[in-house]
N, C-alpha and C. Protein backbone atom coordinates (compact mmCIF):
# COMPACT_ATOMS: atom_id res chain seq x y z
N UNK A 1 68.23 135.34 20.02
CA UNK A 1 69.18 136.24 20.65
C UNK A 1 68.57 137.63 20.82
N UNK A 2 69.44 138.58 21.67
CA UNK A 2 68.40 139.61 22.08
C UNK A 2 69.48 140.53 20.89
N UNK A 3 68.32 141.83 20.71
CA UNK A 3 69.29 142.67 20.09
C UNK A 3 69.96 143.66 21.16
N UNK A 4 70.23 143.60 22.18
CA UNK A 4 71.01 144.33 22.81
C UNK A 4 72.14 143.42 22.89
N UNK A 5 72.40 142.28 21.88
CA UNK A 5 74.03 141.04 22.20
C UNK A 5 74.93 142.45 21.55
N UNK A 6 75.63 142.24 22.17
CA UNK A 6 77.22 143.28 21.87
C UNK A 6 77.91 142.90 20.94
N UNK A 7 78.83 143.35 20.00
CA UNK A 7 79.15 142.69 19.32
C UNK A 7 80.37 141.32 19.40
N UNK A 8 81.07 141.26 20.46
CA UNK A 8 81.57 140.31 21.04
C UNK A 8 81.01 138.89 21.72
N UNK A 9 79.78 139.86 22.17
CA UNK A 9 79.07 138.12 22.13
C UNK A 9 78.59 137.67 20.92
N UNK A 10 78.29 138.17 20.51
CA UNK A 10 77.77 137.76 18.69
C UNK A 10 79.08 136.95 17.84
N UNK A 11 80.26 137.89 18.05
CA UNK A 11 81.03 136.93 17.57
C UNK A 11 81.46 135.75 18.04
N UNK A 12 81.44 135.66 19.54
CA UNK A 12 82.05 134.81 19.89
C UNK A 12 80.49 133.47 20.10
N UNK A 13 79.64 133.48 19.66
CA UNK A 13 78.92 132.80 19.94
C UNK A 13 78.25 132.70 18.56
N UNK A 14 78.89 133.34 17.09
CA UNK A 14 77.90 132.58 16.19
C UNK A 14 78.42 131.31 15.56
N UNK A 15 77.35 130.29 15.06
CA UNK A 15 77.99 129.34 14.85
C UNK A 15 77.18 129.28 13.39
N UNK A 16 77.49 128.23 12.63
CA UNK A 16 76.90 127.97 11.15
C UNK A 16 76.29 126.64 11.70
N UNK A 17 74.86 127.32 10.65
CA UNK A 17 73.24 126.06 10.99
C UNK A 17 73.49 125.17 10.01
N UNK A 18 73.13 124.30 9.91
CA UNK A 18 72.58 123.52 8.83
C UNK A 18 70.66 123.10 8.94
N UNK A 19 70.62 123.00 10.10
CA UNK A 19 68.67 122.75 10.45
C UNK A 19 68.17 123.99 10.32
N UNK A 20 66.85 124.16 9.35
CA UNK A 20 66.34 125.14 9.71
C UNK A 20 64.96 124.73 9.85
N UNK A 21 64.07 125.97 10.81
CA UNK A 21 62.45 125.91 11.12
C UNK A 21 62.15 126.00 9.67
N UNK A 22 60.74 125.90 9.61
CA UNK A 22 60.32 126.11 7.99
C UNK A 22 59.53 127.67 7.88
N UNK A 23 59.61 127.97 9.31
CA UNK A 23 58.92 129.79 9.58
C UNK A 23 59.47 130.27 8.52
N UNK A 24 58.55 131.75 8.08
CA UNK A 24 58.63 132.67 7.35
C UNK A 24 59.95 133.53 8.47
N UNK A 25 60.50 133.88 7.68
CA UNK A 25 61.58 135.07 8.19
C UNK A 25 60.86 136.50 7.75
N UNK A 26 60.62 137.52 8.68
CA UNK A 26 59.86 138.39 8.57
C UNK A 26 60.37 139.69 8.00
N UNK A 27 59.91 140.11 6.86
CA UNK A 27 60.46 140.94 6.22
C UNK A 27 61.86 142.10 6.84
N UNK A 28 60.97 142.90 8.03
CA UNK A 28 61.63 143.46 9.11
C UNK A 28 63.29 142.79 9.13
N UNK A 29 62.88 142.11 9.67
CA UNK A 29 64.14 141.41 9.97
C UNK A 29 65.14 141.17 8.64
N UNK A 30 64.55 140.92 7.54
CA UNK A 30 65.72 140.81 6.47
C UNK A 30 66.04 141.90 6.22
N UNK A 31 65.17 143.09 6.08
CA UNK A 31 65.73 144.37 6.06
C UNK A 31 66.95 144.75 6.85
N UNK A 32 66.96 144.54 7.82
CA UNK A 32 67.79 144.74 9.33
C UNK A 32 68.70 144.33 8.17
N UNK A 33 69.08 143.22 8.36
CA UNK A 33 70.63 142.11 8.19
C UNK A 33 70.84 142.82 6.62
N UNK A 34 70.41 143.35 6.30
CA UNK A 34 70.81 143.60 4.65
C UNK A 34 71.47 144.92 4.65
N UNK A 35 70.87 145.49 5.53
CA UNK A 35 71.42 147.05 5.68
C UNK A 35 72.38 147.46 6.16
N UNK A 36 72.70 145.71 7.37
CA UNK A 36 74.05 145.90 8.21
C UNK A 36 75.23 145.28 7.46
N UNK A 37 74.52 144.29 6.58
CA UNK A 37 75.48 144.25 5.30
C UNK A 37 75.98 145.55 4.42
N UNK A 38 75.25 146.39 4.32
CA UNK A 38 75.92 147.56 3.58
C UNK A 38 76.70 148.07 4.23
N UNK A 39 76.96 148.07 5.47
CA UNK A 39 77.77 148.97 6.25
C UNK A 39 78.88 148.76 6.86
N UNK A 40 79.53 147.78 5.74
CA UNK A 40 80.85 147.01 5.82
C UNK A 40 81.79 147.67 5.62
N UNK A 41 82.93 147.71 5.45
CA UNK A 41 84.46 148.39 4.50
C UNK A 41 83.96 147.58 3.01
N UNK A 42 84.88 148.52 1.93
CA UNK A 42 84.92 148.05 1.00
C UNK A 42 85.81 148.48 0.27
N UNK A 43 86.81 147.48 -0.94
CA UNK A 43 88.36 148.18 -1.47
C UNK A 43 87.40 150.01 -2.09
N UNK A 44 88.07 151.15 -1.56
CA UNK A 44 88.22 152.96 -2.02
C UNK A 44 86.50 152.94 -1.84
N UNK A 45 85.92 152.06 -1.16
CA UNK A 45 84.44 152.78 -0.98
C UNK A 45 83.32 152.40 -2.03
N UNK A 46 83.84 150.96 -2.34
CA UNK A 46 82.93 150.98 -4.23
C UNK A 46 81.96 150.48 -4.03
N UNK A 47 81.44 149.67 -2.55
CA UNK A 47 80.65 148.88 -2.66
C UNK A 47 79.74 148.40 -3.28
N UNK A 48 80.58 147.33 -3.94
CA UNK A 48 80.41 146.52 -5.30
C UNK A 48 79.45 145.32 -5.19
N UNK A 49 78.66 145.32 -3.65
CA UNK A 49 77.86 144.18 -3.12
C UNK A 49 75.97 144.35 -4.03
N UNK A 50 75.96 143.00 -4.46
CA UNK A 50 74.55 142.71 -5.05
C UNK A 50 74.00 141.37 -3.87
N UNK A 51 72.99 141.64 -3.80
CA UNK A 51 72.32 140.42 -2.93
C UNK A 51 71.42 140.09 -3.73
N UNK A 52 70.88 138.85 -4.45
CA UNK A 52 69.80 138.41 -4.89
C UNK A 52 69.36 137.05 -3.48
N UNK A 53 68.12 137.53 -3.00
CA UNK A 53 67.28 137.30 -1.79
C UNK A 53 66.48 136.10 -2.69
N UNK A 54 66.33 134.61 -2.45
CA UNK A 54 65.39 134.06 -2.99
C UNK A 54 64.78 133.38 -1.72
N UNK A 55 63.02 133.60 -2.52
CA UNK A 55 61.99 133.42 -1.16
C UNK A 55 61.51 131.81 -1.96
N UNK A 56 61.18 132.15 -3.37
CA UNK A 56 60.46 131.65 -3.97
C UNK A 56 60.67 129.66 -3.67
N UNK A 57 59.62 128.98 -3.09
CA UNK A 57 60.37 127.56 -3.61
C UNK A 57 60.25 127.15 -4.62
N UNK A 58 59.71 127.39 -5.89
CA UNK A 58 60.31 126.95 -6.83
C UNK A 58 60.70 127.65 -7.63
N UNK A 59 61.99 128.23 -7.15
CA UNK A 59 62.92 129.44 -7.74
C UNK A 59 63.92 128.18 -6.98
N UNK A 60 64.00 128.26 -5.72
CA UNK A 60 64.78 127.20 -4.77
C UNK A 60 64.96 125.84 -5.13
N UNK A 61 63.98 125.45 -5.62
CA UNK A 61 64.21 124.01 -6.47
C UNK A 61 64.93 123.88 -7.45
N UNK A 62 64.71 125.09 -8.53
CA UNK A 62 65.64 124.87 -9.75
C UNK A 62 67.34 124.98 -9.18
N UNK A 63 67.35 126.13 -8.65
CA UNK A 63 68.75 126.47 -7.91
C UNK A 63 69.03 124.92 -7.42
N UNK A 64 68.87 124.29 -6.65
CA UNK A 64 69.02 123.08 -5.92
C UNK A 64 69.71 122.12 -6.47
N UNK A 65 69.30 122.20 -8.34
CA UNK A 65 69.45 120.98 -9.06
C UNK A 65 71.03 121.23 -9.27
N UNK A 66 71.93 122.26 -9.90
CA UNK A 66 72.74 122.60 -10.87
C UNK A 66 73.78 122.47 -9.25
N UNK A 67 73.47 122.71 -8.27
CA UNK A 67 74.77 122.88 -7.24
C UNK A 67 74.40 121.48 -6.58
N UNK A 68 73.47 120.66 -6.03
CA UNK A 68 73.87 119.19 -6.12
C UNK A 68 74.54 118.61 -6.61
N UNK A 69 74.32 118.54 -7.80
CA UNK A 69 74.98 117.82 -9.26
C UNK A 69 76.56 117.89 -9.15
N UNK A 70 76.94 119.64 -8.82
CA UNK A 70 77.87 119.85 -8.56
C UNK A 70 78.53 119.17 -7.39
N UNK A 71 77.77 119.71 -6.55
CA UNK A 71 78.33 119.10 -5.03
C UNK A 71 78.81 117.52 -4.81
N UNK A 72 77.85 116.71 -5.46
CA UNK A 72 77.53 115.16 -5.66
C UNK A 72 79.02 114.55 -6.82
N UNK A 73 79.44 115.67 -7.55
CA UNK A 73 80.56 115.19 -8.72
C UNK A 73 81.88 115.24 -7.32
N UNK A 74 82.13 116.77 -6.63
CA UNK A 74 82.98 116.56 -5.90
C UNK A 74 83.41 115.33 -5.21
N UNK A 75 82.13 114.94 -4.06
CA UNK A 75 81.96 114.40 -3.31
C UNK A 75 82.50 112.53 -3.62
N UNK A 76 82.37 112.37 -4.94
CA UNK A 76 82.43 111.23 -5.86
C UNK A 76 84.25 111.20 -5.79
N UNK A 77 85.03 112.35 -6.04
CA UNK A 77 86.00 111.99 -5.41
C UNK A 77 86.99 112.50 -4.62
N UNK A 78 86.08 112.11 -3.38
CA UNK A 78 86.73 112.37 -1.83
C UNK A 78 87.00 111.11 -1.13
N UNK A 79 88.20 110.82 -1.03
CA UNK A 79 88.75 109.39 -0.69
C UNK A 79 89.68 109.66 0.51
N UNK A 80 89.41 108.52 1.57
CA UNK A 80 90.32 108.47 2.82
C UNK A 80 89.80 109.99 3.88
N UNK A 81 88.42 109.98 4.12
CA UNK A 81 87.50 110.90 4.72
C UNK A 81 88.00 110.80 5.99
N UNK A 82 88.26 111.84 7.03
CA UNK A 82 87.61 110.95 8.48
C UNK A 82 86.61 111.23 8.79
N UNK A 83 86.21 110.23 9.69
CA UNK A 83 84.71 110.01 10.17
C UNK A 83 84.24 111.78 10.78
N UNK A 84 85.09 112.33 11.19
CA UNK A 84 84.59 113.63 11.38
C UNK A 84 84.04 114.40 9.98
N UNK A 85 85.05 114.53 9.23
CA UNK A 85 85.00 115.14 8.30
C UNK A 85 83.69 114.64 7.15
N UNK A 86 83.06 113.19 7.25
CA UNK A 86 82.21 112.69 6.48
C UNK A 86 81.19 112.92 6.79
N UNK A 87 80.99 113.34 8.39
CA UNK A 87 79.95 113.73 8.83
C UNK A 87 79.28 115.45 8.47
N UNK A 88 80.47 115.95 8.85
CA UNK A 88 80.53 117.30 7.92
C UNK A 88 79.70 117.71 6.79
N UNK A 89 80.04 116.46 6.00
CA UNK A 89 79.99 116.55 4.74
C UNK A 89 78.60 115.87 4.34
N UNK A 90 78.26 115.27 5.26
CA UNK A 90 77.04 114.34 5.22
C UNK A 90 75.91 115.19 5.70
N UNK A 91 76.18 116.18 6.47
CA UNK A 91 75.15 117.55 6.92
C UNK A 91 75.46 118.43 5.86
N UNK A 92 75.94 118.59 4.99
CA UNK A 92 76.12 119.72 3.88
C UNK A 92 75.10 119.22 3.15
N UNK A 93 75.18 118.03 2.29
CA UNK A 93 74.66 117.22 1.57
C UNK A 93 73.07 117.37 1.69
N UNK A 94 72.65 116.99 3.14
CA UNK A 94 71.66 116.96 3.39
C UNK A 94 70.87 118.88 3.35
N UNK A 95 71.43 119.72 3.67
CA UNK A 95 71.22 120.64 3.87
C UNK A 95 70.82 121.15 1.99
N UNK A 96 72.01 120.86 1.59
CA UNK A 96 71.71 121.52 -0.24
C UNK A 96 70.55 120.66 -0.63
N UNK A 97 70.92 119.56 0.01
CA UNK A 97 69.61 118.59 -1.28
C UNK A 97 67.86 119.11 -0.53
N UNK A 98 68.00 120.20 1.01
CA UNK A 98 66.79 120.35 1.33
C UNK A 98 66.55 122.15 0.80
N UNK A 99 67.28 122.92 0.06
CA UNK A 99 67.32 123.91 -0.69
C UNK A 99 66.03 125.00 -0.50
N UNK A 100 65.28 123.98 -1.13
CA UNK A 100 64.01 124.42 -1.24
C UNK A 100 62.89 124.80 -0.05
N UNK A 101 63.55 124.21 1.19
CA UNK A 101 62.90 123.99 2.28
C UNK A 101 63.10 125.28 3.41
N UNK A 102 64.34 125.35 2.87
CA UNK A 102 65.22 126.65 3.45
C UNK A 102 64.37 127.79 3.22
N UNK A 103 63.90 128.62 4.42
CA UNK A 103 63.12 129.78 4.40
C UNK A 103 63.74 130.84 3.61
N UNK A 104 65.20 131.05 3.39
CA UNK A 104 65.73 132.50 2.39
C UNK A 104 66.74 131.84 2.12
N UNK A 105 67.46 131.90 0.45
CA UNK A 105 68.98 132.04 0.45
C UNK A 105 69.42 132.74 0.29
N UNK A 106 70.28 133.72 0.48
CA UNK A 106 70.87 134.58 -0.74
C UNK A 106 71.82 134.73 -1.27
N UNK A 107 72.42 135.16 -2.55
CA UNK A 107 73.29 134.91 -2.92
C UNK A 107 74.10 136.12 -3.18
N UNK A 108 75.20 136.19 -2.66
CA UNK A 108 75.95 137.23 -2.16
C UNK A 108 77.07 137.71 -3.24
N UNK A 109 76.95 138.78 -4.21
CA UNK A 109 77.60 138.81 -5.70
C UNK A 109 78.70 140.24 -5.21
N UNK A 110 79.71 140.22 -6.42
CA UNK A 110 80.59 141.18 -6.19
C UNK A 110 80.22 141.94 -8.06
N UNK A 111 79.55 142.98 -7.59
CA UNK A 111 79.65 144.08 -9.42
C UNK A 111 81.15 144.19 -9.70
N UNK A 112 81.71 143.27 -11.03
CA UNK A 112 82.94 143.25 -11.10
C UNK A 112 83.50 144.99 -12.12
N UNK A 113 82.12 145.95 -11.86
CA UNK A 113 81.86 147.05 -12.76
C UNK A 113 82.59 148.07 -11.70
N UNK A 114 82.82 147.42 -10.48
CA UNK A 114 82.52 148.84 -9.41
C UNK A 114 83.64 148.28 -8.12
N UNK A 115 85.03 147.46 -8.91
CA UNK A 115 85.60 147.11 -7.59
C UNK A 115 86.85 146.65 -8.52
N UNK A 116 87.78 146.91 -7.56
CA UNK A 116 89.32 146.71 -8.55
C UNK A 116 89.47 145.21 -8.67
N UNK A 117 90.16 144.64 -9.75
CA UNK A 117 90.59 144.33 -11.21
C UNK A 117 90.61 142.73 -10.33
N UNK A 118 91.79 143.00 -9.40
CA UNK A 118 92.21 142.00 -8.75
C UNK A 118 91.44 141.45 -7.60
N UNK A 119 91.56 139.83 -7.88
CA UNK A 119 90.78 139.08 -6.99
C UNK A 119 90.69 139.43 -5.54
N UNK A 120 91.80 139.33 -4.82
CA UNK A 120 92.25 140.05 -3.62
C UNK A 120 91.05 140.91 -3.37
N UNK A 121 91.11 141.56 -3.91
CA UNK A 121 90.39 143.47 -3.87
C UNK A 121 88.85 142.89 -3.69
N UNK A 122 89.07 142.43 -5.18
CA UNK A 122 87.00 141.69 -5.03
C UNK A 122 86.48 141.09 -3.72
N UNK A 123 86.93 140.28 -3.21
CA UNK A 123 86.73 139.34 -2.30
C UNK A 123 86.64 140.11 -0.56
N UNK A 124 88.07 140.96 -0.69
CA UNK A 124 88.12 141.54 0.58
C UNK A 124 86.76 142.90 0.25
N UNK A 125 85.93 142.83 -0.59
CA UNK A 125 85.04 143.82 -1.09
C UNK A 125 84.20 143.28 -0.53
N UNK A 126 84.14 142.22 -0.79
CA UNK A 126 82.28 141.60 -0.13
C UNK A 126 81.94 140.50 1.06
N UNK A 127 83.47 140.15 1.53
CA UNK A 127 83.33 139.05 2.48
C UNK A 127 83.07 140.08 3.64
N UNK A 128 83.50 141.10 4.07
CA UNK A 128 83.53 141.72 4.95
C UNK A 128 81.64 142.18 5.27
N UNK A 129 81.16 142.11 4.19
CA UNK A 129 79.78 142.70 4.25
C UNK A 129 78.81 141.59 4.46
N UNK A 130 79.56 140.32 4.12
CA UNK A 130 78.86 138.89 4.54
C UNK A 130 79.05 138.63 6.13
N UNK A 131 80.52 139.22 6.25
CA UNK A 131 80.31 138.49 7.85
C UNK A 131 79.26 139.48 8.68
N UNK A 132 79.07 140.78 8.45
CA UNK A 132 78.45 141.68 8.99
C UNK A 132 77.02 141.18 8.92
N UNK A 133 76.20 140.37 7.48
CA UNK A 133 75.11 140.09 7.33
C UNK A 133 75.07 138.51 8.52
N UNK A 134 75.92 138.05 8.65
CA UNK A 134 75.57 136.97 9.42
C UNK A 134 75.53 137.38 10.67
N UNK A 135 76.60 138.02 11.49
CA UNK A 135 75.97 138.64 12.67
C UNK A 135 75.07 139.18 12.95
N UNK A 136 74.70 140.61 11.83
CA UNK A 136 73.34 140.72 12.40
C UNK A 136 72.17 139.83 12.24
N UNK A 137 72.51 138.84 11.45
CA UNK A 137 71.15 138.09 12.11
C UNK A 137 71.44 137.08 13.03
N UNK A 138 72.21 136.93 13.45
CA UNK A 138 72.34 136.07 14.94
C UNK A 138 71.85 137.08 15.79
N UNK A 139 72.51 138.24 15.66
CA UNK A 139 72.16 138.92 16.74
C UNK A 139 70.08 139.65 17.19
N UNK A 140 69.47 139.06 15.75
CA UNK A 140 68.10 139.03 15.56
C UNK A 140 67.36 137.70 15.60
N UNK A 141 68.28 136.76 16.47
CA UNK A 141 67.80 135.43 16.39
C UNK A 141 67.34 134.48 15.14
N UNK A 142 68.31 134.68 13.96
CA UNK A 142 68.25 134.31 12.96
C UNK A 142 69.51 133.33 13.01
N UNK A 143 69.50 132.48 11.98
CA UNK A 143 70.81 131.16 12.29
C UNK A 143 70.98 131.54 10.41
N UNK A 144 72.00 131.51 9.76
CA UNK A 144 72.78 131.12 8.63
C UNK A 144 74.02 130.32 8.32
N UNK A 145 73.97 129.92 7.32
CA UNK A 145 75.12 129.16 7.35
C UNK A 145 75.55 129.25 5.78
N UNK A 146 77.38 130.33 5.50
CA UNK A 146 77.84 130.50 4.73
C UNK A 146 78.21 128.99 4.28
N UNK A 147 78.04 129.18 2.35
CA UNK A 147 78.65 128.08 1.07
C UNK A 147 79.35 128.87 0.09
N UNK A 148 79.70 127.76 -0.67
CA UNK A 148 80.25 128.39 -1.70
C UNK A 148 79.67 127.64 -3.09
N UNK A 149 78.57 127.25 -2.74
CA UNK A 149 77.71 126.39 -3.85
C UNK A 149 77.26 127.42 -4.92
N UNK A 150 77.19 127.38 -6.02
CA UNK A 150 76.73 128.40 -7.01
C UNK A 150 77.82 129.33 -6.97
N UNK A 151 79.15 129.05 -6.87
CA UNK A 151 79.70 130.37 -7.18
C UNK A 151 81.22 130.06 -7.86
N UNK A 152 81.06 128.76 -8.69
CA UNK A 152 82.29 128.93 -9.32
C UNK A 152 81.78 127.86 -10.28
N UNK A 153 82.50 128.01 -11.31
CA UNK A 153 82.17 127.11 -12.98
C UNK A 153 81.91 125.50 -12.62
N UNK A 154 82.99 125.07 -11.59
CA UNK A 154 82.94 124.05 -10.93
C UNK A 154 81.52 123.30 -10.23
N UNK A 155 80.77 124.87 -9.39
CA UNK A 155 80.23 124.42 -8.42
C UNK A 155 78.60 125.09 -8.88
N UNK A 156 78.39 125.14 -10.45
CA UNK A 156 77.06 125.28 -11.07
C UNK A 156 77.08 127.00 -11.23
N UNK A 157 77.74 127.54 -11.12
CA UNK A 157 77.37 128.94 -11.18
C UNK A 157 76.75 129.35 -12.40
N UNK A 158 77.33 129.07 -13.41
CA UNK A 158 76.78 129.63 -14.57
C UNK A 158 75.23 129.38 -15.06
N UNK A 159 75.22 127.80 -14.18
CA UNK A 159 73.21 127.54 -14.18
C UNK A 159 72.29 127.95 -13.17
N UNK A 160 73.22 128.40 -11.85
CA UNK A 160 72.99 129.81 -11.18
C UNK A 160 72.32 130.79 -11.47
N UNK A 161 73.12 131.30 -12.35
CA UNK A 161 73.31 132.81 -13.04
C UNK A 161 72.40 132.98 -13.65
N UNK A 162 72.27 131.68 -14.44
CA UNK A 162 71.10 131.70 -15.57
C UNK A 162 69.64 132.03 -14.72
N UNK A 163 69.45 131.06 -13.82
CA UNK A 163 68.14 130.69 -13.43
C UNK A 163 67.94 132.25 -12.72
N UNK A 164 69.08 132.79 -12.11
CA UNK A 164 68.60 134.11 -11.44
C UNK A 164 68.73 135.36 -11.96
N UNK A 165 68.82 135.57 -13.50
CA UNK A 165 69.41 136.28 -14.69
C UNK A 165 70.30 137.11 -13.96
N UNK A 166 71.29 136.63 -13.43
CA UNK A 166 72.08 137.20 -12.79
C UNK A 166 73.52 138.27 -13.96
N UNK A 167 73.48 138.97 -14.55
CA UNK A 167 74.19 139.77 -15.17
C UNK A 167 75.57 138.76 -15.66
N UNK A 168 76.47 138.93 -16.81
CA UNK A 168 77.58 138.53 -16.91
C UNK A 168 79.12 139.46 -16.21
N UNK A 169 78.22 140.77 -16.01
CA UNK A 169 79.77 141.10 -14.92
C UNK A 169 79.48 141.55 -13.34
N UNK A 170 78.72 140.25 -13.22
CA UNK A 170 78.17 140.34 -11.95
C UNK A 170 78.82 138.32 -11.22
N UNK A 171 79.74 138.74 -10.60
CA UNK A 171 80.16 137.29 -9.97
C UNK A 171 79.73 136.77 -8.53
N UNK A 172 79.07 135.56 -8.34
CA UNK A 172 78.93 135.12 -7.07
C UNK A 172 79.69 134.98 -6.22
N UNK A 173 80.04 135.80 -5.04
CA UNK A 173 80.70 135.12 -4.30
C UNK A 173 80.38 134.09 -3.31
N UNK A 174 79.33 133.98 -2.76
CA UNK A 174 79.16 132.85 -1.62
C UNK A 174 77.70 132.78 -1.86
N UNK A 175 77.04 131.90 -1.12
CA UNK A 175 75.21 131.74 -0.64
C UNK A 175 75.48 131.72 0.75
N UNK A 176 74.22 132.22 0.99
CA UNK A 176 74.02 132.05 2.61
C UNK A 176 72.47 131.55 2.60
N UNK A 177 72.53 130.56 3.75
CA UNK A 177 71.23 130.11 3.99
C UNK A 177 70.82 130.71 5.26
N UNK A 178 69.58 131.09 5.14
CA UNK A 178 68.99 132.07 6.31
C UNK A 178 67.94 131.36 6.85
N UNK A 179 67.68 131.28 8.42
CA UNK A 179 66.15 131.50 8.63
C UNK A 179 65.99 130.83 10.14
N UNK A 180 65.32 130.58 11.16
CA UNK A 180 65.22 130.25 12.43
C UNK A 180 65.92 129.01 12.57
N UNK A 181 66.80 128.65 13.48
CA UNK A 181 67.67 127.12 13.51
C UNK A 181 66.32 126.20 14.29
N UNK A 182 66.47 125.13 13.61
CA UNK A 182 66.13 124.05 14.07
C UNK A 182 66.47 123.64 15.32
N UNK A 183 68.32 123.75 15.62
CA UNK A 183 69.18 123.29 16.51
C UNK A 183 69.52 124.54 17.59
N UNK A 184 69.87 124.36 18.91
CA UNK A 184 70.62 124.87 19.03
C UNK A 184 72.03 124.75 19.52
N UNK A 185 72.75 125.18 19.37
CA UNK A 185 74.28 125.08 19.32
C UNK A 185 75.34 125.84 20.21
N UNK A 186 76.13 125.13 21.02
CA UNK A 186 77.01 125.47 22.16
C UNK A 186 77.55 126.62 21.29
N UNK A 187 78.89 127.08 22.13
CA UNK A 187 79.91 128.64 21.36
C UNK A 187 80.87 127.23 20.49
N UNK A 188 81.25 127.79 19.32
CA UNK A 188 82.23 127.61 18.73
C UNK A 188 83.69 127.19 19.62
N UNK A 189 84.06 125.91 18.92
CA UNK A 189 85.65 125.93 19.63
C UNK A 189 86.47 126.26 18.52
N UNK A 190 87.55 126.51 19.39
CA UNK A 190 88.41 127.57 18.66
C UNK A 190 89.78 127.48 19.26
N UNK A 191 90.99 127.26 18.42
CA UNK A 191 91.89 127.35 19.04
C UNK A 191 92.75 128.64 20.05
N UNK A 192 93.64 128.32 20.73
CA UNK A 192 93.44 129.57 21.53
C UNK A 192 94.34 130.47 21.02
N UNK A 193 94.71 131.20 21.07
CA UNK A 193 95.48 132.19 20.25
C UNK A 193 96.58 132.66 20.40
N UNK A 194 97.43 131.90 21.46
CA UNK A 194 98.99 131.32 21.41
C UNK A 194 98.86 130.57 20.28
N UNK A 195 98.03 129.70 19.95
CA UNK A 195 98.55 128.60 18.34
C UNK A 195 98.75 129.49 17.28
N UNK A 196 98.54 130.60 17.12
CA UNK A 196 98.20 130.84 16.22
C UNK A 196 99.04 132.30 15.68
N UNK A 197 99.39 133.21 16.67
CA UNK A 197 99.48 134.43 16.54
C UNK A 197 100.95 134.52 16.83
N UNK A 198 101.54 135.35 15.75
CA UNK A 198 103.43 135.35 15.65
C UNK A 198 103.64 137.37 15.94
N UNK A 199 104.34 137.60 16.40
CA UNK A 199 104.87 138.85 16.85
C UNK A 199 106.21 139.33 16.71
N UNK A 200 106.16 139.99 15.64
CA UNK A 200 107.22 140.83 15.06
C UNK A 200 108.09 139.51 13.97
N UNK A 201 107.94 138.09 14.40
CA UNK A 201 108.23 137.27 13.14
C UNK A 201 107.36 135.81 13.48
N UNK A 202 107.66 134.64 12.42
CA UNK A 202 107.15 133.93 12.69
C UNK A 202 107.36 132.78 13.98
């Protein structure tokens, strides 16, 4: 994508990768997307956002093991799938179990030192600075694709945490996988916004 995309085409045209090239993502460029991550809203200004950037593959391998495991317990019981939805799920699968292959992840934390109390608050603290990091790298011809692998007791975090000595009042909120798409991919469908949108009640 060019960097003169506006921000309307960016939104309306990013989509989540699962294929990625095995290219190096060039420093430059992660700089970019990290900085446009800072320049999000955040609850009274605290910005409470930590990024731990992993290049390393076997930093990526260990990570790989503890959110499979996880992923693979879910998955064990998911009953009465549809064929859409298995497929879904069958490109996730494939995507975590290739971890290591993935040119950057990062893992996108909220300092629970520097952002109010309540979940609400946390969340609307750092999602806003994630969606900003994924546009700008679409808009730098970069493809990502937001998880939520490594970021809850459930889903390996704490062997996460460990492997990336990630602090105890430091919480994950999401991973993002970064780096040139393999694929490329039509605009997003989307419902239209009569379904969806109520005025003055429901």
């Amino acid at each position: 994508m060019s960097k003169e995309m506006t921000i309307l085409e960016g939104i309306n045209t990013l989509r989540s990768v699962r294929k990625f090239k095995p290219d190096p993502v060039p420093e430059e460029g992660l700089r970019v997307i990290l900085d446009a991550a800072s320049k999000a809203a955040s609850g009274s200004n605290t910005q409470p956002w930590e990024f731990v950037v992993v290049r390393e593959t076997s930093v990526k391998a260990r990570l790989k093991e503890p959110m499979l495991r996880a992923w693979l317990a879910r998955l064990g019981g998911s009953t009465g799938m549809s064929t859409r939805m298995r497929d879904v799920y069958d490109e996730a699968t494939e995507m975590l179990s290739n971890t290591e292959k993935i040119p950057i992840i990062i893992y996108c934390c909220v300092d629970l030192n520097r952002v109010g109390k309540s979940q609400e608050v946390m969340y609307a603290s750092i999602y806003p600075a994630v969606q900003n990091l994924m546009l700008a790298a679409h808009a730098i011809g970069l493809a990502t694709c937001l998880t939520v692998h490594g970021s809850t007791p459930t889903r390996g975090e704490p062997e996460v945490k460990k492997v990336l000595m990630i602090p105890e009042h430091v919480k994950i909120a999401c991973l993002i996988y970064l780096g040139y798409p393999a694929v490329r991919l039509g605009r997003p469908i989307r419902k239209p916004v009569e379904k969806f949108v109520h005025y003055n009640h429901w």
